[in-house]
PDB file of N, CA and C in Angstrom:
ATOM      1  N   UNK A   1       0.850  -1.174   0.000  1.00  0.00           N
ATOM      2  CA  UNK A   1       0.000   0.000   0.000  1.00  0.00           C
ATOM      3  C   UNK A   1       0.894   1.234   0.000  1.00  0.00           C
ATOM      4  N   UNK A   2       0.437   2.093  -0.942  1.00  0.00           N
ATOM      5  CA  UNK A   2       1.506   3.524  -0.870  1.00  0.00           C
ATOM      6  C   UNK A   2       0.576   4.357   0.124  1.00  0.00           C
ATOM      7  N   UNK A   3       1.251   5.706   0.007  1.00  0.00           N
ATOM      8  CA  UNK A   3       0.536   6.689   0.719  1.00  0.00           C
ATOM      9  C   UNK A   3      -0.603   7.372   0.719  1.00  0.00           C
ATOM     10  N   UNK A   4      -0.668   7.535  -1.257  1.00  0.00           N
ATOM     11  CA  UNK A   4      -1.827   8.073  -1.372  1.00  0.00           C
ATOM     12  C   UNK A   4      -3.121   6.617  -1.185  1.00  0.00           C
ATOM     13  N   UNK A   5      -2.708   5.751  -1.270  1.00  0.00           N
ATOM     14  CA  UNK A   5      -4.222   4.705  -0.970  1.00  0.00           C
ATOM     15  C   UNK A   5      -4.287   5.057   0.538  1.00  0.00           C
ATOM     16  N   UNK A   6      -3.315   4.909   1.655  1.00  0.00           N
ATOM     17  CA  UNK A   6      -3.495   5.021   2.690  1.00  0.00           C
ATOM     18  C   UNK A   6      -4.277   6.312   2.997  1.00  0.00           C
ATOM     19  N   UNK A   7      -4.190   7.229   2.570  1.00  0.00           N
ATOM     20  CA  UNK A   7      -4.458   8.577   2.572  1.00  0.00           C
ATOM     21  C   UNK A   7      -6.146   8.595   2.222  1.00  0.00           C
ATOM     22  N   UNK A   8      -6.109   7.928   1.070  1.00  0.00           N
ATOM     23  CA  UNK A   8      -7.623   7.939   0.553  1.00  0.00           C
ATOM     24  C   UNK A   8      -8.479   6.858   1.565  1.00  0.00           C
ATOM     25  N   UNK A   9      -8.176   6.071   1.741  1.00  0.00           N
ATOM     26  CA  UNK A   9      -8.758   5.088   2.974  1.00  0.00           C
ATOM     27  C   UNK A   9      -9.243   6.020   4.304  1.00  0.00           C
ATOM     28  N   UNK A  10      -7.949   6.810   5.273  1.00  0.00           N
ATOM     29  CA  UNK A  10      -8.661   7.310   6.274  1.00  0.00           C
ATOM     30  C   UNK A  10      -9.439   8.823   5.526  1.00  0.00           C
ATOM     31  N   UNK A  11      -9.315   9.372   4.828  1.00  0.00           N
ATOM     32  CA  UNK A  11      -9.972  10.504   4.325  1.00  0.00           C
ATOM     33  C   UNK A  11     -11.514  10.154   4.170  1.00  0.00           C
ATOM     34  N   UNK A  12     -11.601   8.791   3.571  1.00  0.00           N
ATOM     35  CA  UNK A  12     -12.941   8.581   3.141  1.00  0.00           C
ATOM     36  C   UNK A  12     -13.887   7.968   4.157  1.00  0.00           C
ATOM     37  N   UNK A  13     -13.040   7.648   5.321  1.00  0.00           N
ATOM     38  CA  UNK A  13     -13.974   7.286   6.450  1.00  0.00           C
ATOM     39  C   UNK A  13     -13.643   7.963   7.627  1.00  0.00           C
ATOM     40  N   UNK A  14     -12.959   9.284   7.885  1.00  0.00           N
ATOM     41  CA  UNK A  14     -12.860  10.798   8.667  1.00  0.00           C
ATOM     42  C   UNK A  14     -12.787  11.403   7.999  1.00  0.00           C
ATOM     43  N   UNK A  15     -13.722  12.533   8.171  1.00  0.00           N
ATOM     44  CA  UNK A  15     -13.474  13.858   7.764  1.00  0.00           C
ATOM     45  C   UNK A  15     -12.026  14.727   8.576  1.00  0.00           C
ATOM     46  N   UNK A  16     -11.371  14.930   7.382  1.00  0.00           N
ATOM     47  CA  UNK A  16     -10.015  15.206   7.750  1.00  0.00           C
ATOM     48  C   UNK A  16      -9.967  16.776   7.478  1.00  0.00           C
ATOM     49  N   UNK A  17      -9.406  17.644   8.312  1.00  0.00           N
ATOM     50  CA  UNK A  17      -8.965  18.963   8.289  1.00  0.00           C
ATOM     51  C   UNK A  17      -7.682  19.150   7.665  1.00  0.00           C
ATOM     52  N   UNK A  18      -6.557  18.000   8.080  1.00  0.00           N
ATOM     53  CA  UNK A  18      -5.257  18.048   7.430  1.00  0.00           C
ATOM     54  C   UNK A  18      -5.210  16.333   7.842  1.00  0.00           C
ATOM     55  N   UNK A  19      -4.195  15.798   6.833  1.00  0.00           N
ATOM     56  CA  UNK A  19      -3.681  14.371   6.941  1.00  0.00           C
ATOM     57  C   UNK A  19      -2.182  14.493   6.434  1.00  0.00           C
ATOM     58  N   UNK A  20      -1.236  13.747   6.973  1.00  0.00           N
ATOM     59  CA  UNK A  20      -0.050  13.795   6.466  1.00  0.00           C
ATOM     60  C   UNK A  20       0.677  12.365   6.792  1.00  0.00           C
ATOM     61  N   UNK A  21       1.345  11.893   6.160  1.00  0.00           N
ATOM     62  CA  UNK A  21       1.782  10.327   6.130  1.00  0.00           C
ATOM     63  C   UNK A  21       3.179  10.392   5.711  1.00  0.00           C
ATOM     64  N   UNK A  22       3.483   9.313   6.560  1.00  0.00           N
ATOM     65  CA  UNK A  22       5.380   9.294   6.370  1.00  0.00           C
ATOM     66  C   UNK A  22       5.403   8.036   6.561  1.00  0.00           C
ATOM     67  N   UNK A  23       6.217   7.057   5.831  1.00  0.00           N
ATOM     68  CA  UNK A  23       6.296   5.750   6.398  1.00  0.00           C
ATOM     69  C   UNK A  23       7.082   4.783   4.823  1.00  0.00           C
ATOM     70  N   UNK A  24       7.119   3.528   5.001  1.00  0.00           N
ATOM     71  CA  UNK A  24       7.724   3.145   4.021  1.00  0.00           C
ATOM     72  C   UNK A  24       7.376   1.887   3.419  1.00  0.00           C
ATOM     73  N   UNK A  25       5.911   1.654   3.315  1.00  0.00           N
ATOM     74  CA  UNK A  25       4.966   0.954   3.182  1.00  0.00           C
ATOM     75  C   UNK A  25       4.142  -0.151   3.632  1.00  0.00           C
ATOM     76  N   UNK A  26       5.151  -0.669   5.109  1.00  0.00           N
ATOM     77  CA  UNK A  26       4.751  -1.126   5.607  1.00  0.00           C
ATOM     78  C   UNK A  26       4.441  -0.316   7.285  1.00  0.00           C
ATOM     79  N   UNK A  27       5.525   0.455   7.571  1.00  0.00           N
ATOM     80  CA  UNK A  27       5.167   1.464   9.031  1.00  0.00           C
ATOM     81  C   UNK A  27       5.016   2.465   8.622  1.00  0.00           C
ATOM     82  N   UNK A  28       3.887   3.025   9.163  1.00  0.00           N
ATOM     83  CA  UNK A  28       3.540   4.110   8.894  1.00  0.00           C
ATOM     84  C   UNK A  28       3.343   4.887  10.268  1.00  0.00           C
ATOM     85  N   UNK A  29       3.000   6.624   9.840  1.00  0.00           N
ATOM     86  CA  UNK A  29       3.126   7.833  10.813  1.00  0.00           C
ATOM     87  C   UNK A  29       1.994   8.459  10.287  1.00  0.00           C
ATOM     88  N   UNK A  30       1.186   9.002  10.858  1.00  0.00           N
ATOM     89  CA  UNK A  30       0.258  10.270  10.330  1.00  0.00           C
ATOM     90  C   UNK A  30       0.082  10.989  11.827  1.00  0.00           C
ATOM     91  N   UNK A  31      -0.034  12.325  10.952  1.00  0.00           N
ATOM     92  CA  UNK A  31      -0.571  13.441  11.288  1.00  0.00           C
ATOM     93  C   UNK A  31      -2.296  13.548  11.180  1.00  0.00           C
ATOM     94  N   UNK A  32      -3.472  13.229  11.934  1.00  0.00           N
ATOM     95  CA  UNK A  32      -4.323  13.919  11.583  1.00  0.00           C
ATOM     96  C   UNK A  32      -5.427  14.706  12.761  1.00  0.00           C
ATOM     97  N   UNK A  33      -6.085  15.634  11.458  1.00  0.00           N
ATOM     98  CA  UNK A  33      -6.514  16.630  12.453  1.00  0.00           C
ATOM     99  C   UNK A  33      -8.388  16.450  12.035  1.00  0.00           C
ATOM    100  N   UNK A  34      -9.321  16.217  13.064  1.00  0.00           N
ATOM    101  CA  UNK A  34     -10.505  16.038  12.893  1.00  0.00           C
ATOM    102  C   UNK A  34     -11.653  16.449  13.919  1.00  0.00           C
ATOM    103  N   UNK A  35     -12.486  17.510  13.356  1.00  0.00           N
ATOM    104  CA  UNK A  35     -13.121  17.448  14.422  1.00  0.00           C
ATOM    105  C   UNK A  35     -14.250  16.395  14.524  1.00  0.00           C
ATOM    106  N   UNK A  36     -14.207  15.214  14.373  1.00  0.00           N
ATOM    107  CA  UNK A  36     -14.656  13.911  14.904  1.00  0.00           C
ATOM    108  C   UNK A  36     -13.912  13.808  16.066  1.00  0.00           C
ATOM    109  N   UNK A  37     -12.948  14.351  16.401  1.00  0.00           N
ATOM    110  CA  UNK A  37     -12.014  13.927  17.665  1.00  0.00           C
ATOM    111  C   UNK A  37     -12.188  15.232  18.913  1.00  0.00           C
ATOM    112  N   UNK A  38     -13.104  15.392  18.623  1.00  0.00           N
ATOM    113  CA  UNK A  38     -13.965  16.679  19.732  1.00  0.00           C
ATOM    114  C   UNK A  38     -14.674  15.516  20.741  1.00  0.00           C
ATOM    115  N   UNK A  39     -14.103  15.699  21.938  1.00  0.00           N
ATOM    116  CA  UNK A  39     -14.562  14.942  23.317  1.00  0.00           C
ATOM    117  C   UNK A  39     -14.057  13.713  23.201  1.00  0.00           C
ATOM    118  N   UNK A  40     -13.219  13.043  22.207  1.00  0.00           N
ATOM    119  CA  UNK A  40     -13.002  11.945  22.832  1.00  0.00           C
ATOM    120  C   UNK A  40     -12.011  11.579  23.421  1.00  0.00           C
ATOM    121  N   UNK A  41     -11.167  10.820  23.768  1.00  0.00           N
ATOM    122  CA  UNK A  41      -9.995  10.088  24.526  1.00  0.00           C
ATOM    123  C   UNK A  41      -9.177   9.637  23.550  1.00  0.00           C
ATOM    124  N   UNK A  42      -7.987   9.915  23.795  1.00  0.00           N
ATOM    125  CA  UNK A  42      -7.097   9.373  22.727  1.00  0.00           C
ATOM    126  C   UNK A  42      -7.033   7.818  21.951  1.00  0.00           C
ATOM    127  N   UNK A  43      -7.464   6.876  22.606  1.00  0.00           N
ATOM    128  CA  UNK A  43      -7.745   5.423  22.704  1.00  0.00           C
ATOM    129  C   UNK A  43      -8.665   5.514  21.938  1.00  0.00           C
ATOM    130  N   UNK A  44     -10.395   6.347  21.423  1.00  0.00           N
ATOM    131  CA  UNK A  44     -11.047   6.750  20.941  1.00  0.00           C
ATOM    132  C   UNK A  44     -10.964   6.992  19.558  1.00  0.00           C
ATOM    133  N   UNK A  45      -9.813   8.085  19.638  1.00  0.00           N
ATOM    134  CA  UNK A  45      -9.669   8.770  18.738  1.00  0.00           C
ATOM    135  C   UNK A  45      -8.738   7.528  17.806  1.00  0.00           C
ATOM    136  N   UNK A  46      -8.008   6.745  18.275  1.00  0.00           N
ATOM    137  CA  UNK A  46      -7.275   5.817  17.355  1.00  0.00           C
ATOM    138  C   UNK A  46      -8.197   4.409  17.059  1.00  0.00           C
ATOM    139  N   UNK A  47      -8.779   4.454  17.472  1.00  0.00           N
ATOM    140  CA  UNK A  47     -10.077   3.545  16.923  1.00  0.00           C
ATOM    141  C   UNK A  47     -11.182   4.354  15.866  1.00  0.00           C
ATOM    142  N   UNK A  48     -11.025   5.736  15.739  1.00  0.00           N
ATOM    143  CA  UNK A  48     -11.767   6.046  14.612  1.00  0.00           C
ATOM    144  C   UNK A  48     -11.151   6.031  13.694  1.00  0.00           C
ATOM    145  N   UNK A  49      -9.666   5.884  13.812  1.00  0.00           N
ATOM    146  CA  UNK A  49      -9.263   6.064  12.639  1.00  0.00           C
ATOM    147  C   UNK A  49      -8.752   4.578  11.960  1.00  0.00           C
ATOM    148  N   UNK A  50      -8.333   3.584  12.745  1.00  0.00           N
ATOM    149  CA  UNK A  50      -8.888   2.338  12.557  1.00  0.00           C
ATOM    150  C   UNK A  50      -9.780   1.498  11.837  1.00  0.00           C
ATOM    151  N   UNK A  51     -10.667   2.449  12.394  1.00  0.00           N
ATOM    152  CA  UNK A  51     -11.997   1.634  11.728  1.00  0.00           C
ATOM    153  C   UNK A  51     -12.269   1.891  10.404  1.00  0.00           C
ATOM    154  N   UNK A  52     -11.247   3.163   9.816  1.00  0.00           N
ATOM    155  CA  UNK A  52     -11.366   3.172   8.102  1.00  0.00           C
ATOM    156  C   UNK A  52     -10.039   2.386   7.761  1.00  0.00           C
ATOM    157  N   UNK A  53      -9.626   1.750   8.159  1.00  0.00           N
ATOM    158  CA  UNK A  53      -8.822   0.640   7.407  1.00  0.00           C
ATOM    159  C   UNK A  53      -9.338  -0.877   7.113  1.00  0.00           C
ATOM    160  N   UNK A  54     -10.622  -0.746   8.068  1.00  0.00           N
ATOM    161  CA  UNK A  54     -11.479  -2.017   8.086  1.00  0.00           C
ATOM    162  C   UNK A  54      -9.987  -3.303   8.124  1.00  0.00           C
ATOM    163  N   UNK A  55      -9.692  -4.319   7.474  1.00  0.00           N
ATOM    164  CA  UNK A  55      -9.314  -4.997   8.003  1.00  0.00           C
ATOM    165  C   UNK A  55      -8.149  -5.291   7.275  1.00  0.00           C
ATOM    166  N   UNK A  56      -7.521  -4.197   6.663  1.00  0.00           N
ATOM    167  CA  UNK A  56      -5.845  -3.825   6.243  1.00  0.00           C
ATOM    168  C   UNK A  56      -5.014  -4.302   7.342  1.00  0.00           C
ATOM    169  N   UNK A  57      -5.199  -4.058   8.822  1.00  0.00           N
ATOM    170  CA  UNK A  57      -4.022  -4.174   9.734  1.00  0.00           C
ATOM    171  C   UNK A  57      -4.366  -5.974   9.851  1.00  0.00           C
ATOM    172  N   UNK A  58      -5.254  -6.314   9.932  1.00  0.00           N
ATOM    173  CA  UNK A  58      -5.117  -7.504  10.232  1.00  0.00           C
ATOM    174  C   UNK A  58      -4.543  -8.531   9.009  1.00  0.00           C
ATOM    175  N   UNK A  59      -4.664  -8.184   8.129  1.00  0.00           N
ATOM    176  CA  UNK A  59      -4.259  -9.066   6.810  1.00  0.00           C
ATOM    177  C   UNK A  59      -2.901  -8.238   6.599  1.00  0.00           C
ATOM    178  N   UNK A  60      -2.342  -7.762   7.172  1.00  0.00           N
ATOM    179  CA  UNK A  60      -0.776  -6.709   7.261  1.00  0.00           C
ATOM    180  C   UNK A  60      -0.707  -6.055   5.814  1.00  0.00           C
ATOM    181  N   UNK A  61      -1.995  -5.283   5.613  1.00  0.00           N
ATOM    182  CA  UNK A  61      -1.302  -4.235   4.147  1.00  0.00           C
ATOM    183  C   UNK A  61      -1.353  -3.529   4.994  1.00  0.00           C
ATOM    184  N   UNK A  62      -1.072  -2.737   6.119  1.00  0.00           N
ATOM    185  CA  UNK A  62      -0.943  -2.116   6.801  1.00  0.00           C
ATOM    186  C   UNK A  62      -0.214  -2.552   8.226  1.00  0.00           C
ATOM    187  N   UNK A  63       1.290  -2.714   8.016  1.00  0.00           N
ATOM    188  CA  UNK A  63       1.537  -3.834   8.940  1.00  0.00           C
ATOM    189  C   UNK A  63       1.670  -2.675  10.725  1.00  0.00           C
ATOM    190  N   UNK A  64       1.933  -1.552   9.989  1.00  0.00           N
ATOM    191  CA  UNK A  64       2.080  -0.593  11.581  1.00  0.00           C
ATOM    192  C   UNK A  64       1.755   0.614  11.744  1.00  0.00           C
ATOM    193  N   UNK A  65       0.459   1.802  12.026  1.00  0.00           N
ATOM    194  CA  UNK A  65       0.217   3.173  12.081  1.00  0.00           C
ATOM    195  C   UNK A  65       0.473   3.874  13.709  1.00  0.00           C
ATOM    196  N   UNK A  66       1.208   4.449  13.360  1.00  0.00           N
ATOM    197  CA  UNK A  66       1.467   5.360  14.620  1.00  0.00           C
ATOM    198  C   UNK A  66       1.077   6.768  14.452  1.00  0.00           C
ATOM    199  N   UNK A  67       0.518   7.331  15.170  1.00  0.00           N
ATOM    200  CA  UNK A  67      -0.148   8.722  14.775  1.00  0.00           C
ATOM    201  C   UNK A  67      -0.080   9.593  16.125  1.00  0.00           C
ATOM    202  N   UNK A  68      -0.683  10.915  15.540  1.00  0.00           N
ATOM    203  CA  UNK A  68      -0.548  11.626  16.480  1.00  0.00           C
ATOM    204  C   UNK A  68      -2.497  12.809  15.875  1.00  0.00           C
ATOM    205  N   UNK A  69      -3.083  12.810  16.675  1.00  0.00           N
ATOM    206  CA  UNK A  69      -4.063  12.702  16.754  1.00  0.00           C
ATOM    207  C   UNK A  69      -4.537  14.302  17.614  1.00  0.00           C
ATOM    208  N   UNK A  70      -5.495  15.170  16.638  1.00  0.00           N
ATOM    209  CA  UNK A  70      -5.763  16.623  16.917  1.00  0.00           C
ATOM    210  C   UNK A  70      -7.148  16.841  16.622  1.00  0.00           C
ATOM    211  N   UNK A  71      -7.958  17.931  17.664  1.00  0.00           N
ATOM    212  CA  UNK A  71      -8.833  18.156  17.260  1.00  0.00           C
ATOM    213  C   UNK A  71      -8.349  19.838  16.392  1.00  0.00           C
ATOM    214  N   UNK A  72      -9.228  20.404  15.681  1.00  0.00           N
ATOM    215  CA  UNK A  72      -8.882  21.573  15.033  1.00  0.00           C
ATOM    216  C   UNK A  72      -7.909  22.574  15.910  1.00  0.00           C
ATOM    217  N   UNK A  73      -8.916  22.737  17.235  1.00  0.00           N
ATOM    218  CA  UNK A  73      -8.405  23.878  18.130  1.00  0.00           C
ATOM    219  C   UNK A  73      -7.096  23.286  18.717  1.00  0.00           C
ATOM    220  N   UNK A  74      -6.930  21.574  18.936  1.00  0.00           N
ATOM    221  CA  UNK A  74      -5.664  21.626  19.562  1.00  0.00           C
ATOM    222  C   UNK A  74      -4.602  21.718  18.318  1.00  0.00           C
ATOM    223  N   UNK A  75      -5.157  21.992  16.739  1.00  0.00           N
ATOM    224  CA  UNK A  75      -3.878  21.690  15.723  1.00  0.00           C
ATOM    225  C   UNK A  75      -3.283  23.288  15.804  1.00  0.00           C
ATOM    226  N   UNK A  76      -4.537  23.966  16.217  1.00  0.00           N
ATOM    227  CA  UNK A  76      -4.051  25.424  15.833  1.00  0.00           C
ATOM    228  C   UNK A  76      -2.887  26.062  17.291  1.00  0.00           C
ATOM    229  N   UNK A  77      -3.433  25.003  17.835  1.00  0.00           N
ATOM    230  CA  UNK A  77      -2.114  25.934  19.055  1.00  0.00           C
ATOM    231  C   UNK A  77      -1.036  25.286  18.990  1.00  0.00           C
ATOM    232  N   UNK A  78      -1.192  24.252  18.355  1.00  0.00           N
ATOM    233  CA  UNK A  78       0.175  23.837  18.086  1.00  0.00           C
ATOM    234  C   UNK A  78       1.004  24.692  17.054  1.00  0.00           C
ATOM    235  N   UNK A  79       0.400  25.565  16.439  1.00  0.00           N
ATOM    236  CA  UNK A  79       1.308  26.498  15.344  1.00  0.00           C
ATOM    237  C   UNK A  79       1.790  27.555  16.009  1.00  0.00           C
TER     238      UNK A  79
END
């Protein structure tokens, strides 16, 4: 799986403010920012984004995502 499929996968099942991916086709990194992730818990928030890979991690086209996980207001204070 490259980046842009990975990319189009969580885009199409979160609404994404920003997404950004680094990785080398099997580990991957993202950046994303959603306000779907308004009130929840971080544990939360990586199960929504999970759940648009449906079942990539388990059949390893997606063998590793590590992320870092924002709602709008926390992306903007991070600038």
């Amino acid at each position: 799986m490259n980046a842009d499929q990975l990319k189009d996968l969580i885009a199409a099942g979160l609404p994404c403010e920003h997404l950004a991916l680094e990785g080398d086709g099997r580990h991957w990194f993202a950046t994303i920012v959603s306000a779907r992730f308004e009130g929840q818990r971080l544990v939360q928030r990586q199960r929504l984004v999970y759940a648009t890979l449906g079942d990539r991690m388990a059949t390893d086209e997606v063998h590793a995502l590590s992320m870092k996980t924002f709602t709008p207001a926390e992306w903007a204070a991070q600038a």
